[in-house]
Protein backbone atom coordinates (compact mmCIF):
# COMPACT_ATOMS: atom_id res chain seq x y z
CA UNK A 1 60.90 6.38 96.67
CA UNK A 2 61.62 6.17 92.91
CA UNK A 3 64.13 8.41 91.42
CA UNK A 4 62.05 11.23 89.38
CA UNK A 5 62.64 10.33 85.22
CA UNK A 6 60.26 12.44 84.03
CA UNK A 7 60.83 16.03 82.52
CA UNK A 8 63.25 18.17 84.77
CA UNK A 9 61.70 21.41 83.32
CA UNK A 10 58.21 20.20 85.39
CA UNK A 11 60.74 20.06 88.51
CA UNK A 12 61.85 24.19 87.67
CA UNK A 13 58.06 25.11 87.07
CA UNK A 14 56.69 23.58 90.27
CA UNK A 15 59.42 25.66 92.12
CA UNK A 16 59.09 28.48 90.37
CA UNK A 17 62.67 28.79 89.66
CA UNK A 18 65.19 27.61 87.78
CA UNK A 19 67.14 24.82 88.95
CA UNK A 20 69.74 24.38 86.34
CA UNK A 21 69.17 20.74 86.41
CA UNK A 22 70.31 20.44 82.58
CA UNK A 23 73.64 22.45 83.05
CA UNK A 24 74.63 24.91 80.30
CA UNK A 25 71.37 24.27 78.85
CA UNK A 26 69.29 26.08 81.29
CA UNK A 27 71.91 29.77 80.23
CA UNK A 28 71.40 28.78 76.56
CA UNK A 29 68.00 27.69 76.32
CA UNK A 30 64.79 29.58 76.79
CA UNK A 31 63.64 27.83 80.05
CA UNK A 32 60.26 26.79 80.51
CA UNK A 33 59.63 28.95 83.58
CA UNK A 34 59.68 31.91 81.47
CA UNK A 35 57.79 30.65 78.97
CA UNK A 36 55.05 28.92 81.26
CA UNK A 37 55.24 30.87 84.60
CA UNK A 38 52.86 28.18 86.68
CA UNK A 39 52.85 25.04 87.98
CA UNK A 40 52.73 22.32 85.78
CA UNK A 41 49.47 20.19 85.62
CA UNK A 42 45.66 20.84 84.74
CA UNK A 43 45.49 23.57 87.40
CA UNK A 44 48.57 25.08 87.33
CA UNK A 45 47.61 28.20 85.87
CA UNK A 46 45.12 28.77 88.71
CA UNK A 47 47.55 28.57 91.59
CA UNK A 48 48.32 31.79 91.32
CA UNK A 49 44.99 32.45 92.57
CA UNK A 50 44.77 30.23 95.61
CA UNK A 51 44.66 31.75 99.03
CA UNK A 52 48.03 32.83 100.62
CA UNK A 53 50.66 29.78 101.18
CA UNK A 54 51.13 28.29 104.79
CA UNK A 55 54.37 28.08 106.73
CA UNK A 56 54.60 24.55 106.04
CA UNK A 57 53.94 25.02 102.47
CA UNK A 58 56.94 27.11 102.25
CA UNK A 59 58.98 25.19 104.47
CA UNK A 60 57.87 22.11 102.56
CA UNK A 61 58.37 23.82 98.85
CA UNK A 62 62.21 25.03 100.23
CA UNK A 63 63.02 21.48 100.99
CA UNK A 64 61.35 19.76 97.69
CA UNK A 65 63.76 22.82 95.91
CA UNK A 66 66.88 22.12 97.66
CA UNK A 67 66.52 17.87 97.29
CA UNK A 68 65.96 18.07 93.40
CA UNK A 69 68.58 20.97 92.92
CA UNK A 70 70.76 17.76 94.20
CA UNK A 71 68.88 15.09 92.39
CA UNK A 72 68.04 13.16 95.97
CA UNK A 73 65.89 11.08 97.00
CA UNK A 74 63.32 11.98 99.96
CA UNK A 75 65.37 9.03 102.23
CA UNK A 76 68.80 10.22 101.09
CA UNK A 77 68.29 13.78 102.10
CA UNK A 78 66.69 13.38 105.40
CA UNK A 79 69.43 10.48 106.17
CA UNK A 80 71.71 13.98 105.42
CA UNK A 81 69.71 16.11 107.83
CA UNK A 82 69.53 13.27 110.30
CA UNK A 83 73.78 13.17 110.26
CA UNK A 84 74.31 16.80 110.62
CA UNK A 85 71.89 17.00 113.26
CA UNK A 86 74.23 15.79 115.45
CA UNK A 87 77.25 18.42 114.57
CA UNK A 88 77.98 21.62 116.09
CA UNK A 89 77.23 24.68 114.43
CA UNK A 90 74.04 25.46 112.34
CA UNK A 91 72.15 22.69 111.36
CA UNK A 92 70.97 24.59 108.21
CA UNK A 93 74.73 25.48 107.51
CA UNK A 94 76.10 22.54 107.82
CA UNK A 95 73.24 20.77 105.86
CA UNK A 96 74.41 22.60 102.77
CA UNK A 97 78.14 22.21 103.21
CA UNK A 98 77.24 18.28 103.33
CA UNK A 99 75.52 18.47 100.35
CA UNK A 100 78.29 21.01 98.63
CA UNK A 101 80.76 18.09 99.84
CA UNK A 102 79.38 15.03 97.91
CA UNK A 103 81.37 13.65 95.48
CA UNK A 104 78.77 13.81 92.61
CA UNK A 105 78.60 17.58 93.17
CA UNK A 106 82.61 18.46 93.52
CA UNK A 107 82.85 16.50 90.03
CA UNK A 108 79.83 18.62 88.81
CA UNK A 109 81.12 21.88 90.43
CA UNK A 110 85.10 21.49 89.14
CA UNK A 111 83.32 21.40 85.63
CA UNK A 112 84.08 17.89 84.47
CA UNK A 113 80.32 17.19 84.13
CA UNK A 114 77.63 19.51 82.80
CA UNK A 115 75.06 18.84 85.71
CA UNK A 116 75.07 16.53 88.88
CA UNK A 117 73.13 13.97 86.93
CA UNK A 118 76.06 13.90 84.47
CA UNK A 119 78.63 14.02 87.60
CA UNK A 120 76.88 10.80 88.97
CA UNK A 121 76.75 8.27 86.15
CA UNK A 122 80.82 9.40 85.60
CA UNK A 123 81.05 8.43 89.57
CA UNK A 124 78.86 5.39 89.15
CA UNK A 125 80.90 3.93 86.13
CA UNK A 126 84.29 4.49 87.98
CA UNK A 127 85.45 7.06 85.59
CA UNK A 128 86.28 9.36 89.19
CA UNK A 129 89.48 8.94 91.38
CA UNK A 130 89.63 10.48 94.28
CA UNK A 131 93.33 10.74 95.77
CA UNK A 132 94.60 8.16 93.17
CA UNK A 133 92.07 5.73 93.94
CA UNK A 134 88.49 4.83 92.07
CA UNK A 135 85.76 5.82 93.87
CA UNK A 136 82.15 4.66 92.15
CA UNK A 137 79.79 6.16 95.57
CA UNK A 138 78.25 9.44 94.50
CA UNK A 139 77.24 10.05 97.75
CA UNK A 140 81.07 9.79 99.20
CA UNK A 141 81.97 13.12 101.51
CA UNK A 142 84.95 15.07 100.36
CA UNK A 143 87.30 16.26 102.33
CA UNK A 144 89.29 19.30 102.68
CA UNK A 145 92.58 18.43 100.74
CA UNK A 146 91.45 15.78 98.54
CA UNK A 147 92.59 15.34 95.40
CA UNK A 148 89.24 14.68 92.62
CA UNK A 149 90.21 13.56 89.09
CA UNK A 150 88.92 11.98 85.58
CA UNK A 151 90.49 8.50 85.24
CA UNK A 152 93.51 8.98 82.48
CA UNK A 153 91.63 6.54 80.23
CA UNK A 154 88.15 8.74 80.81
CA UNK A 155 89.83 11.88 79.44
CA UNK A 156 88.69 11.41 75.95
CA UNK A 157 85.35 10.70 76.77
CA UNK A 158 82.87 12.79 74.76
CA UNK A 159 80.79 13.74 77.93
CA UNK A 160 83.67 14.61 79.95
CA UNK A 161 85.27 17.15 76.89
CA UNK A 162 82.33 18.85 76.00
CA UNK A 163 82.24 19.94 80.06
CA UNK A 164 85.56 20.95 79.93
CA UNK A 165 84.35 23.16 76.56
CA UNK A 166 82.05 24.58 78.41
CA UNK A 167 83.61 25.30 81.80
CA UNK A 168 84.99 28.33 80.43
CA UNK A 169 81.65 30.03 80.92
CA UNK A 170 82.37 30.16 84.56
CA UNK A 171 84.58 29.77 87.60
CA UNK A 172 84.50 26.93 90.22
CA UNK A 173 83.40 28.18 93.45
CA UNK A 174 86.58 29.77 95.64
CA UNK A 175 86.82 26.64 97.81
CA UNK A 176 87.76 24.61 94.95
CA UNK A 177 91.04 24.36 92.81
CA UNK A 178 91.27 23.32 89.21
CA UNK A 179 93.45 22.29 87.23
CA UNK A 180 91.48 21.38 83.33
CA UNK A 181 94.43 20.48 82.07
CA UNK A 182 95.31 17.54 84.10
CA UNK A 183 91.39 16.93 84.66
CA UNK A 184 91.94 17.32 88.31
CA UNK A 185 91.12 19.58 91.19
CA UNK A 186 91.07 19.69 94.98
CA UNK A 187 88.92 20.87 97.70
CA UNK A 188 91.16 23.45 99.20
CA UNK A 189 88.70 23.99 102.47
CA UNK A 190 84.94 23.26 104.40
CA UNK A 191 83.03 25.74 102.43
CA UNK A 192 81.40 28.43 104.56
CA UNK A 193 77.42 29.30 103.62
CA UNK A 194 78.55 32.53 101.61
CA UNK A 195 80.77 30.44 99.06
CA UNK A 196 77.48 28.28 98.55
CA UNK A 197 76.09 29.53 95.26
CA UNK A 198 72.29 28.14 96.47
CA UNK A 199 69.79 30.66 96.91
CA UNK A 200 67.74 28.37 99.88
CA UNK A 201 66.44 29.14 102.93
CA UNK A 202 68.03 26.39 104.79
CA UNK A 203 65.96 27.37 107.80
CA UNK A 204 63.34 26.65 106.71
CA UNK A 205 63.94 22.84 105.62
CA UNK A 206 65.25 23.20 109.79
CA UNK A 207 61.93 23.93 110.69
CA UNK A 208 60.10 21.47 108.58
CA UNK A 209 62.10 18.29 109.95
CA UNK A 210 62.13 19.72 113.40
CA UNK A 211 58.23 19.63 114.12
């Protein structure tokens, strides 16, 4: 399936949430799910009065929310669920700390990128080392003790400042270290499903791959 290039608000109003798919934007800006509360389309406005949703309408909506809060594909995410499938512990669990774990997402989450879409063209043009060493695979698994950083000759790069202007509005999530200075940080530990900032229903996306 083709990677979505259309309007990311249209993504936020058919979830009916925000997704915070343009970074800093979506605290700044007046989103487009306040402003139209409905589905985007000719008949948005009269979903609201369609009969109660189905379990696999939820289940289905949790997934579609979780994949594009990512920016995957339909094959890369289930190729996700398919791996942690076969690990102990809860599938739903460990299908978020998989996704938490991607490369594109620590760069995005350490604040050197204003969203993951940002986070993956730095990965993709080898402007990300991780332990010394260029890594250009957004979908590469962190682990615990790694060392993430901007190349020193990608330091000056406007994109890469302007998130480190803006990081300041928040903290990195407790599992990560930082270090803006340097332009580095490290994924101290696995993180555990409280330290996720995601409100999903994991179980849900369980359900809807299990039947």
């Amino acid at each position: 399936m083709a990677r979505y290039t259309g309007p990311v608000c249209k993504l936020c109003r058919r979830e009916g949430t925000k997704l915070f798919l343009k970074g800093t934007r979506c605290l700044t800006e007046k989103c487009a799910v306040e402003r139209r509360p409905y589905a985007p389309g000719q008949h948005g406005q009269s979903t609201g009065r369609r009969r109660k949703a189905s379990e696999y309408a939820k289940q289905l909506r949790e997934k579609q929310k979780v994949k594009r809060i990512y920016g995957l594909s339909e094959r890369q995410f289930r190729n996700i669920f398919d791996r942690v499938l076969k690990e102990p512990g809860v599938t739903g669990e460990a299908l978020l700390v998989a996704l938490e774990s991607r490369l594109d997402n620590l760069v995005y989450r350490m604040g050197f990128a204003l969203s993951r879409k940002q986070a993956r063209q730095l990965v993709r043009h080898r402007h990300i080392q991780v332990n010394e060493r260029t890594v250009d695979v957004p979908s590469y698994r962190v682990r615990p003790g790694e060392e993430i950083a901007v190349a020193a000759g990608s330091r000056e790069l406007v994109l890469v400042k302007h998130a480190l202007e803006q990081f300041g509005r928040g903290q990195p999530v407790s599992w990560i270290q930082v270090d803006t200075d340097q332009v580095r940080g490290r994924m101290k530990e696995r993180p555990t499903r409280d330290a996720i900032p995601i409100a999903a229903q994991e179980q849900l996306i369980v359900e809807l791959y299990s039947k």
